[in-house]
Protein backbone atom coordinates (compact mmCIF):
# COMPACT_ATOMS: atom_id res chain seq x y z
CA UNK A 1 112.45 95.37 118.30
CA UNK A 2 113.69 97.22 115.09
CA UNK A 3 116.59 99.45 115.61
CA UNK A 4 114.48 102.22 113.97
CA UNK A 5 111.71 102.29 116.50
CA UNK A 6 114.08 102.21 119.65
CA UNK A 7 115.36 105.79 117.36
CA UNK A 8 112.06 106.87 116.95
CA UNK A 9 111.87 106.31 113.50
CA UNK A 10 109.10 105.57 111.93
CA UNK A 11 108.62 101.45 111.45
CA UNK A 12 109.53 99.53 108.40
CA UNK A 13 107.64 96.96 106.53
CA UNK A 14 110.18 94.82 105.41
CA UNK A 15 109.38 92.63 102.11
CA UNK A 16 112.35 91.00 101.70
CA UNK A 17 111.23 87.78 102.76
CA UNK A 18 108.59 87.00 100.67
CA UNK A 19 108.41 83.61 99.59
CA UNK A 20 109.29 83.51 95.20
CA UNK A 21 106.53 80.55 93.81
CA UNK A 22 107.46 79.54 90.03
CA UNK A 23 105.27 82.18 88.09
CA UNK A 24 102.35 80.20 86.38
CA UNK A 25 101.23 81.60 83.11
CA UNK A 26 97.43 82.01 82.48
CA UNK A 27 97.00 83.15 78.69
CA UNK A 28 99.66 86.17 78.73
CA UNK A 29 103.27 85.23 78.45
CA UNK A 30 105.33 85.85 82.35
CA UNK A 31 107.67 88.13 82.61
CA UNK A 32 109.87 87.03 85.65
CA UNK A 33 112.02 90.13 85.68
CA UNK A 34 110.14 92.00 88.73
CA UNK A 35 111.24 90.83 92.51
CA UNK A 36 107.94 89.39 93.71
CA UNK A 37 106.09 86.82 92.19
CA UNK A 38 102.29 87.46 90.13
CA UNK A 39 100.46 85.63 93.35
CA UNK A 40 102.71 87.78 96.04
CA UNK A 41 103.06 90.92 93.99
CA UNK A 42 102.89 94.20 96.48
CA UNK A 43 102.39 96.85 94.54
CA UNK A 44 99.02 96.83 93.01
CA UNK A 45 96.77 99.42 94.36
CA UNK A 46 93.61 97.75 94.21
CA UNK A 47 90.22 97.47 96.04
CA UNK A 48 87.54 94.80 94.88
CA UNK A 49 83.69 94.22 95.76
CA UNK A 50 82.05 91.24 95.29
CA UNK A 51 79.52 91.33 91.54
CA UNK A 52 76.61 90.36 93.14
CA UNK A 53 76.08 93.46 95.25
CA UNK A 54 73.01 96.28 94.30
CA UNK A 55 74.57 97.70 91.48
CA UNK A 56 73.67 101.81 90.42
CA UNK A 57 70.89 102.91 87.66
CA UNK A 58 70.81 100.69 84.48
CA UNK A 59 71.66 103.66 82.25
CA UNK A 60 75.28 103.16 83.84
CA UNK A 61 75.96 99.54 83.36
CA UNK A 62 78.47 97.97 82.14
CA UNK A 63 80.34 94.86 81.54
CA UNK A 64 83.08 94.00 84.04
CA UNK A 65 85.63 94.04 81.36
CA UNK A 66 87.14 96.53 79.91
CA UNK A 67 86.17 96.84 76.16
CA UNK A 68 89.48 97.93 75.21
CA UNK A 69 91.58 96.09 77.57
CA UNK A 70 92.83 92.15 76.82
CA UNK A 71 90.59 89.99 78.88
CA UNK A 72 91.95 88.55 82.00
CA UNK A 73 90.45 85.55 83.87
CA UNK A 74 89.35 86.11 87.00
CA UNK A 75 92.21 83.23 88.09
CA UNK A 76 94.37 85.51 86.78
CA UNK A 77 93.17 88.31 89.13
CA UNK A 78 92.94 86.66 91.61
CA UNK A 79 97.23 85.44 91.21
CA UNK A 80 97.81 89.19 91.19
CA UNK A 81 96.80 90.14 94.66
CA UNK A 82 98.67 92.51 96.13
CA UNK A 83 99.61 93.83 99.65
CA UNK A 84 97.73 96.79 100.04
CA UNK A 85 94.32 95.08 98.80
CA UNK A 86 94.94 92.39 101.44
CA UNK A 87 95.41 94.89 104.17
CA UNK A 88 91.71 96.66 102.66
CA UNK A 89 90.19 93.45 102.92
CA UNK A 90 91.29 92.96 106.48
CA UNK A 91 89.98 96.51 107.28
CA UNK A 92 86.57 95.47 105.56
CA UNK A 93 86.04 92.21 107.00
CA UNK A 94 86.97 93.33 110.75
CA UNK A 95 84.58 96.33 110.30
CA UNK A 96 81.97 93.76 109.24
CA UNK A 97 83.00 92.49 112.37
CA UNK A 98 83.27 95.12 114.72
CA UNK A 99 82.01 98.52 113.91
CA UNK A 100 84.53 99.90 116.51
CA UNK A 101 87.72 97.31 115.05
CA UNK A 102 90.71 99.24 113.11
CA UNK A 103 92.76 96.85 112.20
CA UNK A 104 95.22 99.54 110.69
CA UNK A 105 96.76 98.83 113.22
CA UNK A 106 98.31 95.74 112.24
CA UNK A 107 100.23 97.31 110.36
CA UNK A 108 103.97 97.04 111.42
CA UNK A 109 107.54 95.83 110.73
CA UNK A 110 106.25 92.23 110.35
CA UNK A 111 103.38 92.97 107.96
CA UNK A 112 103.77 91.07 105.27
CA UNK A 113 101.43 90.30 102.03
CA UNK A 114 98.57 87.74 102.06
CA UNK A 115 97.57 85.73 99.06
CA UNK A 116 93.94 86.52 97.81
CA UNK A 117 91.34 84.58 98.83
CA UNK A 118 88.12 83.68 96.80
CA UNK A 119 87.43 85.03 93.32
CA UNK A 120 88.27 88.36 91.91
CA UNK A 121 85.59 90.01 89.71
CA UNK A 122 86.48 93.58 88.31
CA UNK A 123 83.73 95.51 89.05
CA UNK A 124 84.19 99.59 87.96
CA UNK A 125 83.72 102.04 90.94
CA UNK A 126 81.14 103.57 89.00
CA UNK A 127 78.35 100.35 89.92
CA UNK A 128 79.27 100.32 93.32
CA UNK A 129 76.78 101.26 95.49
CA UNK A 130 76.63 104.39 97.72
CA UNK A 131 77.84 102.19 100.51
CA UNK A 132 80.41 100.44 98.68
CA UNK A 133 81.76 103.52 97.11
CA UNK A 134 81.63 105.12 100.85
CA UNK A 135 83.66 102.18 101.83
CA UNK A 136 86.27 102.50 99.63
CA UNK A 137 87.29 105.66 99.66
CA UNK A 138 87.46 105.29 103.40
CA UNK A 139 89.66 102.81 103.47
CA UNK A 140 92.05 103.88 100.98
CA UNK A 141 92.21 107.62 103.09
CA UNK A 142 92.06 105.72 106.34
CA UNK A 143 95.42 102.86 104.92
CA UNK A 144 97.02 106.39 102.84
CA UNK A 145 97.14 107.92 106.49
CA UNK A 146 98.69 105.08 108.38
CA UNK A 147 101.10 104.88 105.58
CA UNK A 148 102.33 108.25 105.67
CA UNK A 149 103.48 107.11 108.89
CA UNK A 150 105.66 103.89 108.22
CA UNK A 151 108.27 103.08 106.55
CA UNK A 152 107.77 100.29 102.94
CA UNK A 153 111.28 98.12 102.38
CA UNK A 154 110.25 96.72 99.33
CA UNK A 155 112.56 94.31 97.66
CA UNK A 156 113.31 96.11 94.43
CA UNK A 157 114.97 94.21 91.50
CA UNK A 158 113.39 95.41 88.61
CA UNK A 159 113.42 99.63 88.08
CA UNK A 160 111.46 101.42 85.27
CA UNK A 161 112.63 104.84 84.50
CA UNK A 162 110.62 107.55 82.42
CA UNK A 163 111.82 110.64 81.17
CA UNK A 164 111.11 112.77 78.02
CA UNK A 165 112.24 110.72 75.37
CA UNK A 166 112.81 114.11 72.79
CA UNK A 167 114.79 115.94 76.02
CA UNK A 168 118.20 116.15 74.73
CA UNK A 169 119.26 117.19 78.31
CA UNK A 170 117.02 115.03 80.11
CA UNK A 171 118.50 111.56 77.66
CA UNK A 172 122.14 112.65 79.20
CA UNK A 173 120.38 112.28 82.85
CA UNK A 174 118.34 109.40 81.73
CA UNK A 175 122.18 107.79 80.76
CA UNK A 176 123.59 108.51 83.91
CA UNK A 177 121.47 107.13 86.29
CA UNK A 178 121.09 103.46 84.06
CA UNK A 179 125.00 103.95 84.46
CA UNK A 180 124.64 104.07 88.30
CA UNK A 181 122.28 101.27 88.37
CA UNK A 182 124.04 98.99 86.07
CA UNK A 183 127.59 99.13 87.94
CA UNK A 184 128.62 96.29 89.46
CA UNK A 185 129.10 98.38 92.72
CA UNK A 186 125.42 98.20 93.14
CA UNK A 187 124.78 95.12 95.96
CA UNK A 188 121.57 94.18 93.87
CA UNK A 189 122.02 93.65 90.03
CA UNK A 190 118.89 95.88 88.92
CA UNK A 191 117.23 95.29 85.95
CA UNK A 192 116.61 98.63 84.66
CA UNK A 193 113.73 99.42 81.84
CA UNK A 194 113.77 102.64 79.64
CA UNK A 195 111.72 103.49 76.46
CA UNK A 196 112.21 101.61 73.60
CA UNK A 197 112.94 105.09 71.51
CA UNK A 198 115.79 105.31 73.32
CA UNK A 199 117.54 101.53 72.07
CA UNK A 200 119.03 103.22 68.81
CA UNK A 201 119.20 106.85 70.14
CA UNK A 202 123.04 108.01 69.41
CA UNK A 203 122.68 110.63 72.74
CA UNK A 204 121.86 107.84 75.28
CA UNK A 205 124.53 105.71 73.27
CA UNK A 206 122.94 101.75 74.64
CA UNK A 207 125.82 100.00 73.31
CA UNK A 208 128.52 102.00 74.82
CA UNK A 209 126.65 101.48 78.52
CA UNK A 210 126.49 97.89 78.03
CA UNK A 211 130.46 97.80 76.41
CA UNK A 212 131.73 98.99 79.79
CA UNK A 213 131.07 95.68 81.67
CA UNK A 214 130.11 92.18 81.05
CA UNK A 215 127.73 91.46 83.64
CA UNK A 216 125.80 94.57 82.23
CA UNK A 217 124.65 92.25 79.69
CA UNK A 218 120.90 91.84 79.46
CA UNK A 219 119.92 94.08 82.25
CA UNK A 220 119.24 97.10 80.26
CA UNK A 221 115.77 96.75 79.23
CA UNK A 222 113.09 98.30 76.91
CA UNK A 223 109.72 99.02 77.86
CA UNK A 224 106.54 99.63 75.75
CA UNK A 225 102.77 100.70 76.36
CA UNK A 226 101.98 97.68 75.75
CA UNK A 227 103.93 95.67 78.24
CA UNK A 228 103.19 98.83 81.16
CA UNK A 229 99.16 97.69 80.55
CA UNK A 230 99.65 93.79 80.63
CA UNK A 231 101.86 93.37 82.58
CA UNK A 232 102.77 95.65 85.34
CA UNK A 233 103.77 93.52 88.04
CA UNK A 234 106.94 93.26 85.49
CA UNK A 235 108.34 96.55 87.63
CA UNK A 236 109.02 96.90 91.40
CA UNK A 237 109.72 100.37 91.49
CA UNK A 238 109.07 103.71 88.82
CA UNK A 239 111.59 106.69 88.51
CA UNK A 240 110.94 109.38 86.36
CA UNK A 241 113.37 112.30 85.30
CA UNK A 242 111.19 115.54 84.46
CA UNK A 243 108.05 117.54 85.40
CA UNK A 244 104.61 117.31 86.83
CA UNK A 245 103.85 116.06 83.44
CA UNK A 246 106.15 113.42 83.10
CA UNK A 247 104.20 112.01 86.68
CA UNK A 248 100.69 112.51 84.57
CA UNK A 249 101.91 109.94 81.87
CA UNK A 250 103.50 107.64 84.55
CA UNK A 251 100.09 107.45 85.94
CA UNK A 252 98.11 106.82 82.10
CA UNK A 253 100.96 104.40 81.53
CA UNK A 254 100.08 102.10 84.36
CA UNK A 255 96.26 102.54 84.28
CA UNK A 256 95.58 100.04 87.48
CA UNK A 257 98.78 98.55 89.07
CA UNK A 258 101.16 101.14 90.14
CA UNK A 259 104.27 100.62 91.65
CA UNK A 260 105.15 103.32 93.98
CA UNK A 261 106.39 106.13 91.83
CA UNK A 262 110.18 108.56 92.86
CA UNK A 263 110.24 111.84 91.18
CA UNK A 264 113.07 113.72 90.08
CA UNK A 265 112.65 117.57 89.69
CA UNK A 266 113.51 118.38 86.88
CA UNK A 267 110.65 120.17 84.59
CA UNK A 268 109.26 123.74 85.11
CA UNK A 269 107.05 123.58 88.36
CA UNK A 270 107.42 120.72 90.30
CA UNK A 271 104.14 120.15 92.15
CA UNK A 272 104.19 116.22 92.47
CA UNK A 273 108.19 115.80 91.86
CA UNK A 274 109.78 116.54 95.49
CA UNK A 275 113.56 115.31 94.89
CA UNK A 276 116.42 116.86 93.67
CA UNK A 277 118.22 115.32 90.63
CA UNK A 278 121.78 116.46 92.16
CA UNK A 279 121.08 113.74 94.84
CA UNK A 280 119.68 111.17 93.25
CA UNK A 281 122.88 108.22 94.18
CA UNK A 282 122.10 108.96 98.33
CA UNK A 283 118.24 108.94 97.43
CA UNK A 284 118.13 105.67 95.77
CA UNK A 285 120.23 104.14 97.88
CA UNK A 286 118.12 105.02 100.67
CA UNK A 287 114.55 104.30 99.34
CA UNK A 288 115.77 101.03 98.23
CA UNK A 289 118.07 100.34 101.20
CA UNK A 290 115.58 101.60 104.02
CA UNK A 291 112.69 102.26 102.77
CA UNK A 292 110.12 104.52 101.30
CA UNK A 293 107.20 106.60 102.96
CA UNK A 294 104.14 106.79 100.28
CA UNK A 295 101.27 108.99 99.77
CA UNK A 296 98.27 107.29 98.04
CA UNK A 297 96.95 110.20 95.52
CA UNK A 298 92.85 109.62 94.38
CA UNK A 299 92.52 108.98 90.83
CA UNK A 300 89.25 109.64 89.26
CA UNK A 301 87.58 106.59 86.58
CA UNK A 302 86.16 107.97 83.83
CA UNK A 303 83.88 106.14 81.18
CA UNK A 304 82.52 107.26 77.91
CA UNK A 305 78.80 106.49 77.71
CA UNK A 306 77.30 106.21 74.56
CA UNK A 307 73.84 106.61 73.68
CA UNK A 308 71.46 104.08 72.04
CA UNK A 309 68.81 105.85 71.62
CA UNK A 310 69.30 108.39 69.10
CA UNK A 311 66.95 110.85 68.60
CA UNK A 312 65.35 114.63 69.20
CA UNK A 313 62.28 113.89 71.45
CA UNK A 314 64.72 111.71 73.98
CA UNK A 315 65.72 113.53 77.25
CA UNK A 316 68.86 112.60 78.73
CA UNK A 317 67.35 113.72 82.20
CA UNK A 318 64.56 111.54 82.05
CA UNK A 319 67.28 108.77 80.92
CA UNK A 320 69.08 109.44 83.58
CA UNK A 321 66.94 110.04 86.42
CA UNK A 322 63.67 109.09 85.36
CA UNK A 323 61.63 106.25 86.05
CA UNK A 324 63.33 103.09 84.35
CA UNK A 325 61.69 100.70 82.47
CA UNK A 326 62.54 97.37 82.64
CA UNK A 327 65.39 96.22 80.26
CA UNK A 328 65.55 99.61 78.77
CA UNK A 329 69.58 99.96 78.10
CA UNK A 330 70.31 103.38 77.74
CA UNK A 331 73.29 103.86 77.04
CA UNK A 332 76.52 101.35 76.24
CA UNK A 333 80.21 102.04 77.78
CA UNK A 334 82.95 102.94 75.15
CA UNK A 335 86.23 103.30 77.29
CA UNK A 336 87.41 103.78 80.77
CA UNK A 337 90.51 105.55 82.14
CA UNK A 338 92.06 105.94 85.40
CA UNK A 339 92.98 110.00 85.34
CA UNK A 340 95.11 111.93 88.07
CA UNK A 341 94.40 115.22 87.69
CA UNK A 342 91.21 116.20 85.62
CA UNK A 343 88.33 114.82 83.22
CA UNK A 344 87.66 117.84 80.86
CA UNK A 345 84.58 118.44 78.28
CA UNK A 346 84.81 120.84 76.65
CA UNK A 347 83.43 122.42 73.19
CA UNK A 348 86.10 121.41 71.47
CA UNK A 349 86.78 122.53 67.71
CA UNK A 350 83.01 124.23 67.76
CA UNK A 351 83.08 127.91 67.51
CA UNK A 352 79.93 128.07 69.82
CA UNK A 353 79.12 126.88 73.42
CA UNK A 354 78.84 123.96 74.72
CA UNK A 355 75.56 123.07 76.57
CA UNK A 356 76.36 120.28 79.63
CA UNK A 357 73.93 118.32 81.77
CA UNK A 358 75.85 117.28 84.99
CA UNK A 359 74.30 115.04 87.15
CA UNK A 360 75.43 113.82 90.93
CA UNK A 361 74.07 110.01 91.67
CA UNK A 362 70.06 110.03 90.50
CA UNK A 363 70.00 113.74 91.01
CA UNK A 364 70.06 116.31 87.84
CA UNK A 365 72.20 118.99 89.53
CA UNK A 366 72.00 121.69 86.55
CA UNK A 367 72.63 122.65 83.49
CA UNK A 368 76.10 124.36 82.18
CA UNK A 369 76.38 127.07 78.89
CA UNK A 370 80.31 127.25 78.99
CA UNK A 371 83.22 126.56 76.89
CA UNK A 372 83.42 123.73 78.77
CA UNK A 373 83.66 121.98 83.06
CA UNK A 374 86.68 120.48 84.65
CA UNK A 375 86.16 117.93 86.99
CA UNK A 376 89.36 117.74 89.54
CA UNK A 377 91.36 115.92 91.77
CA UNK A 378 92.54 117.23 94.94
CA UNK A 379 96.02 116.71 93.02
CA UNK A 380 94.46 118.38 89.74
CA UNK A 381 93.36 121.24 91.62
CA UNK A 382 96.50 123.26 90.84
CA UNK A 383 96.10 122.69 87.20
CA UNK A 384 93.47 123.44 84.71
CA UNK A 385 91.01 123.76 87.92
CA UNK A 386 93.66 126.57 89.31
CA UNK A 387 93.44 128.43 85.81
CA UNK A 388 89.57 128.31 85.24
CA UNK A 389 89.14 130.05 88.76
CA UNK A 390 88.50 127.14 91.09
CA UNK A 391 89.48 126.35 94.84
CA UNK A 392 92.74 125.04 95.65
CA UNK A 393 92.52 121.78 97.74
CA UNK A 394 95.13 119.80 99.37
CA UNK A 395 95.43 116.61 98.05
CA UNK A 396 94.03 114.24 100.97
CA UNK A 397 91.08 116.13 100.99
CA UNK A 398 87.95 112.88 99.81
CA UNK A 399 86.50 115.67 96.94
CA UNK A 400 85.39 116.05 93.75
CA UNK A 401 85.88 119.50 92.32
CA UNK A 402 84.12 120.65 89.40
CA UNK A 403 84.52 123.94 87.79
CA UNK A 404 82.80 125.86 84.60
CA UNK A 405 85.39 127.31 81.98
CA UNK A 406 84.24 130.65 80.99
CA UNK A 407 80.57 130.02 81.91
CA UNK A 408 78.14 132.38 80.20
CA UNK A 409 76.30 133.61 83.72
CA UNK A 410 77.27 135.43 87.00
CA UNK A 411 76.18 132.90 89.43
CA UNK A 412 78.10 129.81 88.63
CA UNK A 413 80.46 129.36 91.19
CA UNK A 414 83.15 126.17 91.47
CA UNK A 415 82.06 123.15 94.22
CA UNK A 416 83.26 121.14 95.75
CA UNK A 417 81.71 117.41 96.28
CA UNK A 418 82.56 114.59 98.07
CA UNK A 419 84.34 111.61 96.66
CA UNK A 420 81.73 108.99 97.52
CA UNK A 421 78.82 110.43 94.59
CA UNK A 422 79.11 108.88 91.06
CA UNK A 423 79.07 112.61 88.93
CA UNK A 424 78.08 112.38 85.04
CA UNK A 425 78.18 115.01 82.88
CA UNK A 426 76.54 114.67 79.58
CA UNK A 427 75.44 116.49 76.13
CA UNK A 428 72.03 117.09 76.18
CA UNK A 429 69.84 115.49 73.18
CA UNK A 430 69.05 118.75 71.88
CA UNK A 431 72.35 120.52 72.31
CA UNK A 432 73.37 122.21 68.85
CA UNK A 433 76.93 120.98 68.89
CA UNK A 434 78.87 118.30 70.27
CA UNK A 435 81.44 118.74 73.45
CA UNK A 436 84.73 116.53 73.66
CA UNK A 437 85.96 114.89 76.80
CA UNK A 438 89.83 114.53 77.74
CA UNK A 439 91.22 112.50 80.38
CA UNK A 440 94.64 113.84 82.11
CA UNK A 441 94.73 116.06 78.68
CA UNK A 442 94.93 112.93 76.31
CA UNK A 443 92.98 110.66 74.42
CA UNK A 444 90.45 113.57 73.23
CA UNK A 445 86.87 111.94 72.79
CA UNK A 446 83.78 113.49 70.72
CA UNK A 447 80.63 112.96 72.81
CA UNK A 448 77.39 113.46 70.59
CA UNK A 449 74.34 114.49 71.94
CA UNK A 450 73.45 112.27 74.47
CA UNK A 451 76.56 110.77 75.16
CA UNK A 452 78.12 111.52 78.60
CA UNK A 453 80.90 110.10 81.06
CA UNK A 454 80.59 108.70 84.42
CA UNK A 455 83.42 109.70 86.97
CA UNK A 456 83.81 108.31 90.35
CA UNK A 457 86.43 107.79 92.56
CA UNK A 458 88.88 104.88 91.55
CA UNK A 459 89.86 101.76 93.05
CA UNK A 460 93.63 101.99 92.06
CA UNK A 461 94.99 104.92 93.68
CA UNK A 462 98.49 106.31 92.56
CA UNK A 463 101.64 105.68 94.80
CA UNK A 464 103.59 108.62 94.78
CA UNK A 465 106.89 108.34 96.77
CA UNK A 466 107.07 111.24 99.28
CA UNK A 467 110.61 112.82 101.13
CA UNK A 468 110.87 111.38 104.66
CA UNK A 469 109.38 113.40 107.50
CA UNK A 470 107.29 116.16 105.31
CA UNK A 471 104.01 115.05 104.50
CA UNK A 472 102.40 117.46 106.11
CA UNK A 473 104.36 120.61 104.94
CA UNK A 474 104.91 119.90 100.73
CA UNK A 475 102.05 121.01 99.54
CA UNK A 476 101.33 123.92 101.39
CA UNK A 477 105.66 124.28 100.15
CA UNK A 478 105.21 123.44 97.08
CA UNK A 479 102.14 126.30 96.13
CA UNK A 480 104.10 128.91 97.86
CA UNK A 481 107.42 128.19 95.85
CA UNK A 482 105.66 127.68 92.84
CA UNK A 483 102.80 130.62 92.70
CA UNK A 484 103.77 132.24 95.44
CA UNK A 485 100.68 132.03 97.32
CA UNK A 486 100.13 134.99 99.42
CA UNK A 487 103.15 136.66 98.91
CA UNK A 488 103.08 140.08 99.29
CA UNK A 489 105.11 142.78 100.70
CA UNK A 490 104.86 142.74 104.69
CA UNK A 491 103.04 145.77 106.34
CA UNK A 492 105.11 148.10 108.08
CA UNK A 493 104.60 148.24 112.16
CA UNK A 494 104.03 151.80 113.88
CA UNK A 495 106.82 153.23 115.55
CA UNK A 496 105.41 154.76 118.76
CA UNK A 497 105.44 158.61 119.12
CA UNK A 498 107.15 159.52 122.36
CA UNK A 499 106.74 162.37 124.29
CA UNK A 500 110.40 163.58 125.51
CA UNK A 501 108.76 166.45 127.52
CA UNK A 502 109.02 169.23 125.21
């Protein structure tokens, strides 16, 4: 048995024995810098149906590809299984099985990663069916759970690190933690990536870092969008020096594989970032040396939708939950983005309000005149949600929450719906101006009128590191010490009259 469970603490899955296969290349050039191999690799955060099931209304289809990602083969796909999608499809199959089976339970010290098996089609959560969407989230809450309880010993090699790149203070902390990783006291010789801005930057000073050692030579590293979106199974393991919002761009950085994500405090709040810089030699040390406990945080996907049918006697309610006519296509999708705290439309530059259908699977749930609705994550509730007046929600919650900004009426009030409906929200045909939608506050799209965006619950859920032993108490931490939820002065107590005779 593992010396940790004969302590009582919590088991570790340890991946350091994974076999290393030469990397095959299939159209994209490897990058063999990461630990595990493309076939083995344990990070991605993936869930995958089979493309033959019932798919959703025609007005939401959409190719399996991404338009504006670089095609991958679906051998390619299927080389980049990872561990947690091998542990879902062992869940799936043995509830196929056995209603009552949990094979969650497997997991333990000796869990290691299974190659994929059969062929991996990308299919967008947003086609699933009510089932399959029901399915999904359930087993990502049901593995997120069990996880919170374990321990992961990855075998780390390769180690990206993200900071604010303009942060004069924050390129000095940036320096001294490459430093720490590149001495040669370090048992592993880490690889370490940082942002390419930073190669000729005279603060973080690249030369001098590599002029203190030889064997520092060609382990310092530069990182671009570009390489985070094709290839990244290139990292084993994400730090990033800053705030809440320097988390947000980890997550649009690596829009499906993440590798499981440390954050240093060091910004203004600190919702999502839960270690102290000041200790960041013993924390490293530890999360690579024994292991890391990780929270899996629901990301939303959001596509644009673009109408086809232009024109001022269309209805996008009938389009949308109307009778459909066979081979009548709607609308066509545009772009689609994994988001981790909120998809906003909103009226954008137009002086006037915005008029927004929103719609909840085939059912037209009403119509919105407001500057604009957010549509949250449990983890975006304390954002933009928080500040329009709606509920805050503790991030394992399975919701949707969607909120009017500044709605022109008395009776619109914030709800909250459950992470297994496919929500749109659209610009009506006859709507006077156009809204714009933003995803994690970037990448600001126009939608005309009858354009909308489809958001559902996403198959790659973010891997955010947590501290060991207090899963259950940050959050409910982290709003007090940050908005100081409920704080108020304490009520005095009576002091008792007594009657000394007289």
């Amino acid at each position: 048995m593992d010396h940790a469970m004969e302590d009582g603490a919590p088991p570790r899955l340890d991946f350091t024995n994974l076999p290393s296969p030469e990397i095959k290349s299939h159209g994209d050039e490897p990058h063999a810098d990461s630990s595990a191999s493309d076939s083995e690799y344990q990070h991605a955060l993936e869930v995958v149906f089979d493309a033959d099931n019932a798919h959703r209304r025609r007005s939401s289809l959409a190719t399996t590809e991404n338009p504006k990602r670089s095609k991958q083969s679906a051998e390619r796909r299927q080389d980049t299984a990872c561990f947690v999608h091998s542990l879902l499809e062992k869940q799936r199959k043995s509830r196929e099985a056995n209603a009552n089976a949990n094979n969650l339970q497997d997991i333990n010290e000796h869990t290691k990663a299974d190659k994929s098996t059969g062929n991996d089609t990308t299919t967008h959560s947003r086609l699933l069916t009510k089932r399959q969407l029901s399915d999904m989230a359930w087993g990502v809450r049901e593995l997120s759970k069990r996880l919170g309880s374990v321990r992961l010993k990855l075998k780390v090699k390769t180690v990206f690190l993200l900071t604010k790149a303009h942060d004069e203070t924050l390129i000095g902390y940036t320096r001294e933690v490459v430093d720490w990783l590149l001495s040669k006291d370090r048992e592993t010789p880490y690889i370490v990536y940082v942002e390419t801005t930073l190669e000729h930057n005279h603060k973080f000073d690249a030369k001098g870092i590599l002029g203190q050692d030889p064997s520092r030579e060609g382990r310092l590293k530069y990182w671009t969008n570009e390489l985070c979106q094709k290839h990244p199974h290139t990292f084993d393991f994400v730090v990033t020096l800053g705030g809440d919002g320097t988390l947000l761009y980890a997550s649009w950085l690596f829009q499906r594989i993440v590798p499981p994500v440390l954050s240093f405090a060091l910004g203004s709040l600190g919702f999502l970032t839960k270690f102290d810089y000041a200790g960041f030699r013993e924390t490293l040390t530890k999360a690579f040396g024994d292991g890391v406990t990780v929270s899996l945080r629901l990301r939303f996907e959001g596509t644009v939708m673009r109408s086809q049918t232009k024109g001022s006697k269309r209805d996008l309610v009938e389009e949308l939950i109307g009778e459909e006519a066979e081979n009548d296509y709607t609308h066509k999708p545009e772009c689609s983005y994994e988001i981790l705290n909120d998809i906003v439309v909103d009226r954008g530059p137009n002086p006037t309000m915005s008029a927004i259908e929103i719609f909840g699977d085939d059912e037209h749930f009403t119509t919105v005149q407001a500057d604009g609705v957010c549509v949250a994550t449990p983890t975006g509730s304390t954002a933009y949600n928080l500040a329009a007046g709606g509920s805050l929600c503790h991030p394992e919650n399975p919701v949707i929450l969607v909120t009017a900004i500044c709605a022109h009426t008395l009776s619109f009030r914030p709800i909250i719906l459950p992470d297994t409906i496919v929500l749109r929200v659209g610009v009506p045909y006859d709507s006077r101006t156009s809204s714009w939608a933003s995803f994690d506050g970037r990448e600001r799209v126009e939608l005309c009128p009858g354009d909308y965006v489809t958001i559902s619950a996403s198959r790659y859920p973010f891997a955010n590191v947590m501290q060991q032993g207090r899963r259950g108490e940050d959050w409910v931490s982290s709003i007090s010490r940050t908005l100081n939820w409920n704080s108020r002065q304490r009520q005095k107590s009576f002091k008792e009259w007594q009657d000394d005779g007289r």
